[in-house]
PDB file of N, CA and C in Angstrom:
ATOM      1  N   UNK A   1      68.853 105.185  98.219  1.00  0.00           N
ATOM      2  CA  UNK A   1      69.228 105.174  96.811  1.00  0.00           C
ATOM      3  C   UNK A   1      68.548 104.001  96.103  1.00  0.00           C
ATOM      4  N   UNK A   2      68.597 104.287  94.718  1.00  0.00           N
ATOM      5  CA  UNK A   2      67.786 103.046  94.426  1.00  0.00           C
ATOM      6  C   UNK A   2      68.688 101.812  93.817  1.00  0.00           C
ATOM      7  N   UNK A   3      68.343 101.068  93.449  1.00  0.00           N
ATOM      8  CA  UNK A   3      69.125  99.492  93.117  1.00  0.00           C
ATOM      9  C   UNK A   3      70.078  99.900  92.080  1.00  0.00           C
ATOM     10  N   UNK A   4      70.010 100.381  90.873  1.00  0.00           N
ATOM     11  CA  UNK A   4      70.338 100.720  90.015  1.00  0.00           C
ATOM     12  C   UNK A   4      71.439 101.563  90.259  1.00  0.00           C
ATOM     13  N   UNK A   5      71.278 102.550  91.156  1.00  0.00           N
ATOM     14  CA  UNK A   5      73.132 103.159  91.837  1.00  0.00           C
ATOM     15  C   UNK A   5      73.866 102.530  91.710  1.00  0.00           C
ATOM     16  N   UNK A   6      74.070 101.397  92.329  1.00  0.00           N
ATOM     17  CA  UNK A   6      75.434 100.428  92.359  1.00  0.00           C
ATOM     18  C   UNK A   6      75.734 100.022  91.197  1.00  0.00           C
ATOM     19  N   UNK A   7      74.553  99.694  90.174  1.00  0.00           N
ATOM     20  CA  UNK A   7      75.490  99.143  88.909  1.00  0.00           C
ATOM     21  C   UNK A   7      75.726 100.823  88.448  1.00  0.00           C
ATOM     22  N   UNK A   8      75.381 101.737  88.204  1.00  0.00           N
ATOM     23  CA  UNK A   8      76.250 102.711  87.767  1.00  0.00           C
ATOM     24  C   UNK A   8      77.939 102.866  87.882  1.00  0.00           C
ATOM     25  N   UNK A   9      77.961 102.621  89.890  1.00  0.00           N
ATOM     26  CA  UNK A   9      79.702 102.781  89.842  1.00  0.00           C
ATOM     27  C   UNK A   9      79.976 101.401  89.481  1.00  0.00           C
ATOM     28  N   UNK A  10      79.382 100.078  89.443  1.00  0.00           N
ATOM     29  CA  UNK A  10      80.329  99.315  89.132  1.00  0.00           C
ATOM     30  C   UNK A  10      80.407  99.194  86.998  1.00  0.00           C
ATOM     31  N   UNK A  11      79.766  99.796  86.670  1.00  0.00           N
ATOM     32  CA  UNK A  11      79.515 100.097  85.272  1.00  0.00           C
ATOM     33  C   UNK A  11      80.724 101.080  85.096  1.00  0.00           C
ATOM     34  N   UNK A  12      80.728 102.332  86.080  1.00  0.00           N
ATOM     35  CA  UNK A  12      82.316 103.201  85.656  1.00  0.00           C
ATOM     36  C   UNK A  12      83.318 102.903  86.100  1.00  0.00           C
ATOM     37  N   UNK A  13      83.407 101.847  87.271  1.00  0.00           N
ATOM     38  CA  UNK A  13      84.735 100.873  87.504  1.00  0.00           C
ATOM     39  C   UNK A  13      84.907 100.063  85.899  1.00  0.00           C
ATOM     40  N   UNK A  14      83.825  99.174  85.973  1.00  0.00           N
ATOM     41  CA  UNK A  14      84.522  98.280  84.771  1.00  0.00           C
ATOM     42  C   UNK A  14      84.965  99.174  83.513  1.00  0.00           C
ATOM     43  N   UNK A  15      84.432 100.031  83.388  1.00  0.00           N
ATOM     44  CA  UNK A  15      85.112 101.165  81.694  1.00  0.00           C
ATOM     45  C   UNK A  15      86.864 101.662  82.409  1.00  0.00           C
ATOM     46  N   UNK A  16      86.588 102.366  83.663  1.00  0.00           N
ATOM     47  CA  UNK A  16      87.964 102.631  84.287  1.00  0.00           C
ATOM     48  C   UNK A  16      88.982 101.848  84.152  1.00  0.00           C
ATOM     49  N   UNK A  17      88.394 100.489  84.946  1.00  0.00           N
ATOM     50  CA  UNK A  17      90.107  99.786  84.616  1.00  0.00           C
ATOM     51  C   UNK A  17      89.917  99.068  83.221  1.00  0.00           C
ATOM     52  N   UNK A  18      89.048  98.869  82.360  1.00  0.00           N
ATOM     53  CA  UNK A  18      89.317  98.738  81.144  1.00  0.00           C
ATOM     54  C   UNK A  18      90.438  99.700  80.360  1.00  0.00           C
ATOM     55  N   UNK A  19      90.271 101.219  80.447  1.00  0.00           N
ATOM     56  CA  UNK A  19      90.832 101.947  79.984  1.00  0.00           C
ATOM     57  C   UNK A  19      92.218 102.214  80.708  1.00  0.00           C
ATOM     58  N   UNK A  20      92.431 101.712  81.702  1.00  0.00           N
ATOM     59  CA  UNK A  20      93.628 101.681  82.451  1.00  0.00           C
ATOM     60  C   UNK A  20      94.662 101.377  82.111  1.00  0.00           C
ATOM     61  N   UNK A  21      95.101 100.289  81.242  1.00  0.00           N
ATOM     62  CA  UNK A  21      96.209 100.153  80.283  1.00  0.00           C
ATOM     63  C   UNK A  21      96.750 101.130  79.740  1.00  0.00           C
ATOM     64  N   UNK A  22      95.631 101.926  78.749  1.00  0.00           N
ATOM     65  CA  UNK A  22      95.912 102.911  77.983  1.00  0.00           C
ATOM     66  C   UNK A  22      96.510 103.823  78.268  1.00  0.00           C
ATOM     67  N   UNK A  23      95.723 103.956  79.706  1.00  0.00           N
ATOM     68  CA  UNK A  23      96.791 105.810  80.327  1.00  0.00           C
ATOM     69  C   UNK A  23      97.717 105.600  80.592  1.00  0.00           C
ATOM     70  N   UNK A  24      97.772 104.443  81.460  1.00  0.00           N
ATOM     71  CA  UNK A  24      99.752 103.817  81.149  1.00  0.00           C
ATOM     72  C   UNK A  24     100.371 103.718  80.777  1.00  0.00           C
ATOM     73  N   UNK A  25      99.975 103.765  79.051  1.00  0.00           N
ATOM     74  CA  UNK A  25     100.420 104.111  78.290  1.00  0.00           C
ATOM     75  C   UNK A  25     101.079 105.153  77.968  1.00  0.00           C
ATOM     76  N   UNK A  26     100.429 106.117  78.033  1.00  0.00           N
ATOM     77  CA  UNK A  26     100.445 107.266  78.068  1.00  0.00           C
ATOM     78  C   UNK A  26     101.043 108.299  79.086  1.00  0.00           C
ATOM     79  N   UNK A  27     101.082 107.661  80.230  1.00  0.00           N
ATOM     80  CA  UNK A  27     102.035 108.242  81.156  1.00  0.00           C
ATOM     81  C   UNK A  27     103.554 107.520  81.099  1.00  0.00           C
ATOM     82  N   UNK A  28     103.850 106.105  80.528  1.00  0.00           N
ATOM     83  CA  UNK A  28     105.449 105.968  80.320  1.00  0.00           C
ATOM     84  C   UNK A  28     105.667 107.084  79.053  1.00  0.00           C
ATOM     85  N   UNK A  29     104.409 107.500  77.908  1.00  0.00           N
ATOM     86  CA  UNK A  29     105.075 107.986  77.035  1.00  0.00           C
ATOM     87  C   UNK A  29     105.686 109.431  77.369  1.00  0.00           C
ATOM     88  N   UNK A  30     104.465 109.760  78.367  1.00  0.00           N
ATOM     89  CA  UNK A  30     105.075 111.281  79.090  1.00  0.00           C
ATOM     90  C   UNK A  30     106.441 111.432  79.289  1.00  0.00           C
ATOM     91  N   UNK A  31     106.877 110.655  80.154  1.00  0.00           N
ATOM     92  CA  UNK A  31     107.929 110.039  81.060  1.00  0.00           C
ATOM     93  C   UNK A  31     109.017 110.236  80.369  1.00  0.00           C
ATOM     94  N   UNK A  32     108.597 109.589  79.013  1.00  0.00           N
ATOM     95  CA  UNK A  32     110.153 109.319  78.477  1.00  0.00           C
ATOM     96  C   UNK A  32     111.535 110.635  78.130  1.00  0.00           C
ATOM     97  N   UNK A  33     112.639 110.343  78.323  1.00  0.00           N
ATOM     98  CA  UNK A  33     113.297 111.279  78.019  1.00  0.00           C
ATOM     99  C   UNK A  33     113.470 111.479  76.200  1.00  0.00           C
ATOM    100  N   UNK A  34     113.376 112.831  76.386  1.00  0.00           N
ATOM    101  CA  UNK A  34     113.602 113.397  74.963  1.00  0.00           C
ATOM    102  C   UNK A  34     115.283 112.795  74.403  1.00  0.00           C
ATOM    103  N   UNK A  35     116.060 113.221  75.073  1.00  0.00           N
ATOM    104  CA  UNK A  35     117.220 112.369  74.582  1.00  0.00           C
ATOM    105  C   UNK A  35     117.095 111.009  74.112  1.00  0.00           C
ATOM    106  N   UNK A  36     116.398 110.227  74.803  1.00  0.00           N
ATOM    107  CA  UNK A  36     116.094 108.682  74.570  1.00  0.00           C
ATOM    108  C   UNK A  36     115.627 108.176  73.350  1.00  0.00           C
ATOM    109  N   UNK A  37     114.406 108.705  73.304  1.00  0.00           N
ATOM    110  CA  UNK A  37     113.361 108.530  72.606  1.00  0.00           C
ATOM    111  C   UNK A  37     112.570 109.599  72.181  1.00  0.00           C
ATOM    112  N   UNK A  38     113.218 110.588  72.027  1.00  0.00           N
ATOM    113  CA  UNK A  38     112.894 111.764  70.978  1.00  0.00           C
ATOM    114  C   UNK A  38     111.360 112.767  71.807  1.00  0.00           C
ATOM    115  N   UNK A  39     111.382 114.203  71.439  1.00  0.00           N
ATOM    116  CA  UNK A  39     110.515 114.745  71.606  1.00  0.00           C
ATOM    117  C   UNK A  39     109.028 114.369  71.084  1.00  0.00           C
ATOM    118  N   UNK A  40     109.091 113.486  70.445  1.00  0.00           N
ATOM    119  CA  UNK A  40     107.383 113.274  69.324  1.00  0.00           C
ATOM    120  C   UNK A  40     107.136 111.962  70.493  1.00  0.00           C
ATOM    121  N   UNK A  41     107.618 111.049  70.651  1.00  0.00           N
ATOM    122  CA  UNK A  41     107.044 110.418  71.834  1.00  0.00           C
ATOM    123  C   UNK A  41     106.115 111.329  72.931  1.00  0.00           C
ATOM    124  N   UNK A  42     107.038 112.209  73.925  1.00  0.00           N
ATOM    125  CA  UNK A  42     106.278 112.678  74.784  1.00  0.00           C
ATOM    126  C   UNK A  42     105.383 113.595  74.637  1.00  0.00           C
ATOM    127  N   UNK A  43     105.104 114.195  73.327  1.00  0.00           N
ATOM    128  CA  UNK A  43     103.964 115.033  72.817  1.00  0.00           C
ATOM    129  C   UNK A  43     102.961 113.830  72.595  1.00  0.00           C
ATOM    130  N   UNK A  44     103.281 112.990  71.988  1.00  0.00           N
ATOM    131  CA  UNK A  44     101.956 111.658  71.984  1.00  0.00           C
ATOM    132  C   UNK A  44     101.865 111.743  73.320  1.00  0.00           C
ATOM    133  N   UNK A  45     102.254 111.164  74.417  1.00  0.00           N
ATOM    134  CA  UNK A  45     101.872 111.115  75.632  1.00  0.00           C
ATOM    135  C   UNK A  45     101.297 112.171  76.390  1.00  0.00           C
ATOM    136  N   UNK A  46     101.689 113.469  75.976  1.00  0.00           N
ATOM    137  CA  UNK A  46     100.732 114.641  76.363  1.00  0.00           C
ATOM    138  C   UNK A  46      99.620 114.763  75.737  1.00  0.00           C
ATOM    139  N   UNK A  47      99.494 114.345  74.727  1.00  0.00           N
ATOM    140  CA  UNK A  47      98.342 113.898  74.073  1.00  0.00           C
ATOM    141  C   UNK A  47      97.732 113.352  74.585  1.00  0.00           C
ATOM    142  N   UNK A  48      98.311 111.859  74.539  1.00  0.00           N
ATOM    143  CA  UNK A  48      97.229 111.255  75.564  1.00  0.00           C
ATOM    144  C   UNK A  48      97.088 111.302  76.759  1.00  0.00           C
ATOM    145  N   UNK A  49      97.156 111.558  77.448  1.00  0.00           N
ATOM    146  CA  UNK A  49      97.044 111.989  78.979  1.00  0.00           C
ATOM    147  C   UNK A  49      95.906 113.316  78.709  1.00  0.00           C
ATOM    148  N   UNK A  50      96.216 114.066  77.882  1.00  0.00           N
ATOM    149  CA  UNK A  50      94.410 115.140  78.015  1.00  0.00           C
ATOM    150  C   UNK A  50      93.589 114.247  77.129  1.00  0.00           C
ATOM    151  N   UNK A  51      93.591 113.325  76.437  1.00  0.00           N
ATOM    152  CA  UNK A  51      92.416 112.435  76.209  1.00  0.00           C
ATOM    153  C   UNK A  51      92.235 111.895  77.138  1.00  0.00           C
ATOM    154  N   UNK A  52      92.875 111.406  77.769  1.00  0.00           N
ATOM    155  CA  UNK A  52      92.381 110.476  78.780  1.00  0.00           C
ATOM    156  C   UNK A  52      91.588 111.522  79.994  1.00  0.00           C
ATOM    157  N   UNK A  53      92.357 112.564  80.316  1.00  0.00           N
ATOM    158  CA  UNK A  53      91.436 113.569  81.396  1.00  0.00           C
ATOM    159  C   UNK A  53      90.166 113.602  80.389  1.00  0.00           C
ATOM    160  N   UNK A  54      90.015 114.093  79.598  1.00  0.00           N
ATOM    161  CA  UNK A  54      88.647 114.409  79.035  1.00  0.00           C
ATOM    162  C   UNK A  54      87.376 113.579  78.936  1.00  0.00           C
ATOM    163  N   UNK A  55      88.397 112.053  78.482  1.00  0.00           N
ATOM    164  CA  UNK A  55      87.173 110.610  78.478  1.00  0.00           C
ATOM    165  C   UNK A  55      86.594 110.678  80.372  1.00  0.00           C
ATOM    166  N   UNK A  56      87.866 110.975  81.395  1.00  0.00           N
ATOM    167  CA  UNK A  56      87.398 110.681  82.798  1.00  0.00           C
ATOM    168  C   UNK A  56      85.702 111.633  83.051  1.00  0.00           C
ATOM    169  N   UNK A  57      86.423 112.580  82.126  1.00  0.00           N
ATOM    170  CA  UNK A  57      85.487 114.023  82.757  1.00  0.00           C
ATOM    171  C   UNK A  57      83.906 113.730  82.110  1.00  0.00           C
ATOM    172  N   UNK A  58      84.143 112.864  80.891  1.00  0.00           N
ATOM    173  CA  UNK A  58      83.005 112.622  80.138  1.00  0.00           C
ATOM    174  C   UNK A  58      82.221 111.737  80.751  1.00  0.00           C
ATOM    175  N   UNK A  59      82.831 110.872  81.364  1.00  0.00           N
ATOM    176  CA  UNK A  59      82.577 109.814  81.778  1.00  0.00           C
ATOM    177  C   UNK A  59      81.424 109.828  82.846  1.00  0.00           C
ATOM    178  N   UNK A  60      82.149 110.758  83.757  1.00  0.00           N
ATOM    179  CA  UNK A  60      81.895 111.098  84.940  1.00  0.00           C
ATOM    180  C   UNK A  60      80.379 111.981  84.610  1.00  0.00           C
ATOM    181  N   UNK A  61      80.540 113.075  83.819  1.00  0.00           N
ATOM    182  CA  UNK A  61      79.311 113.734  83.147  1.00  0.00           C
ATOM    183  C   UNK A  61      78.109 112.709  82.907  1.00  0.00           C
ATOM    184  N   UNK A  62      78.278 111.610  82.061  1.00  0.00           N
ATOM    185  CA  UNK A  62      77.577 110.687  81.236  1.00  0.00           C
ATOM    186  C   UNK A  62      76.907 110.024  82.460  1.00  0.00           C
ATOM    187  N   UNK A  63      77.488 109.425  83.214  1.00  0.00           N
ATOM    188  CA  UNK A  63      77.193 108.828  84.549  1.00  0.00           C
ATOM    189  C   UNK A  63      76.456 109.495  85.802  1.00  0.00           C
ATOM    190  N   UNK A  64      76.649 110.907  86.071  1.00  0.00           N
ATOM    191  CA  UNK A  64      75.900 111.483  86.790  1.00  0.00           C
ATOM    192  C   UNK A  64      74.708 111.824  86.179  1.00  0.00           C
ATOM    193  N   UNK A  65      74.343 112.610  84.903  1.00  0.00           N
ATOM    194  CA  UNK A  65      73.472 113.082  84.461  1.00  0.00           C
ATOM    195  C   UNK A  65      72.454 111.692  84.236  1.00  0.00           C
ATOM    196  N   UNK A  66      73.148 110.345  84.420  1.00  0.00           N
ATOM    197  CA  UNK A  66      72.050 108.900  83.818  1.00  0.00           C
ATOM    198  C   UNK A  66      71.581 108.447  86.074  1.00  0.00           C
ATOM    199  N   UNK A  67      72.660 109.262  86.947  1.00  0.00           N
ATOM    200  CA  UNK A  67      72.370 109.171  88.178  1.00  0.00           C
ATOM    201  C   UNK A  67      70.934 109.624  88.219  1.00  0.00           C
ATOM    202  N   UNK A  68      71.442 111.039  87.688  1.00  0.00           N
ATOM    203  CA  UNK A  68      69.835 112.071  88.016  1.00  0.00           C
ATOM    204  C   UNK A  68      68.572 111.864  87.914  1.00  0.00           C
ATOM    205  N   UNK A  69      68.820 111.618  86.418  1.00  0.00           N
ATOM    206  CA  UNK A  69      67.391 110.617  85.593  1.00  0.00           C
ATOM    207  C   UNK A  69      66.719 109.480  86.638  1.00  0.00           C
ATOM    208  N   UNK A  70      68.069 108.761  86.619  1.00  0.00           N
ATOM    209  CA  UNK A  70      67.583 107.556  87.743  1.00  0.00           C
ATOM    210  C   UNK A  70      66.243 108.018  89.119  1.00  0.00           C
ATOM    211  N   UNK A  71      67.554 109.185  89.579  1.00  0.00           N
ATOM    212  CA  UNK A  71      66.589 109.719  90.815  1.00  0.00           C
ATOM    213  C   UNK A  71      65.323 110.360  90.945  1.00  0.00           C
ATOM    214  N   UNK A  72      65.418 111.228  89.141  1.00  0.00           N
ATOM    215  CA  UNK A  72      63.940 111.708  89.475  1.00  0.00           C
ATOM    216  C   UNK A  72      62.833 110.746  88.974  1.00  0.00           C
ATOM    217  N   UNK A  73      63.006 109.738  88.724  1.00  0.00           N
ATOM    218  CA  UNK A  73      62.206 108.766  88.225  1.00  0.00           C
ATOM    219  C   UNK A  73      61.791 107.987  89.176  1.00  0.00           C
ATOM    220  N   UNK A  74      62.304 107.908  90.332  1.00  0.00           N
ATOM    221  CA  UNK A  74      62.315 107.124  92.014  1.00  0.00           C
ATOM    222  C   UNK A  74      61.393 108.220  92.394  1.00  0.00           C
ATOM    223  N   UNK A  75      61.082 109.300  92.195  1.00  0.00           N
ATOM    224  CA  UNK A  75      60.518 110.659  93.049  1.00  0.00           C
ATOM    225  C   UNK A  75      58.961 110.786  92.809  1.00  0.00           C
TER     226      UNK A  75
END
């Protein structure tokens, strides 16, 4: 592999646990009981929780397809 691999995953580690707070967010908001703290809380949190799947999925997209490049440019 070439040099440049490794900073890729450590490039989608550092965005990961950057964004890591957030989904935590987002999963106490899941969490919460509707009695508690009302139904519009845990719709935000279902909310966010498919933003957050979608940024992973993007992420992951953005990062492989800049893998590829990498590789056919080594070739």
């Amino acid at each position: 592999m070439s040099q440049q691999y490794p900073d890729t995953l450590t490039l989608k580690d550092e965005i990961v646990t950057a964004f890591r707070p957030i989904e935590q967010l987002f999963k106490i908001m899941d969490k919460s009981s509707p009695e508690s703290s009302g139904e519009l809380i845990r719709a935000y949190g279902e909310i966010g929780l498919e933003l957050c799947r979608n940024f992973r999925r993007r992420l992951d997209t953005i990062l492989n397809t800049q893998e590829q490049e990498m590789d056919d440019d080594c070739q």
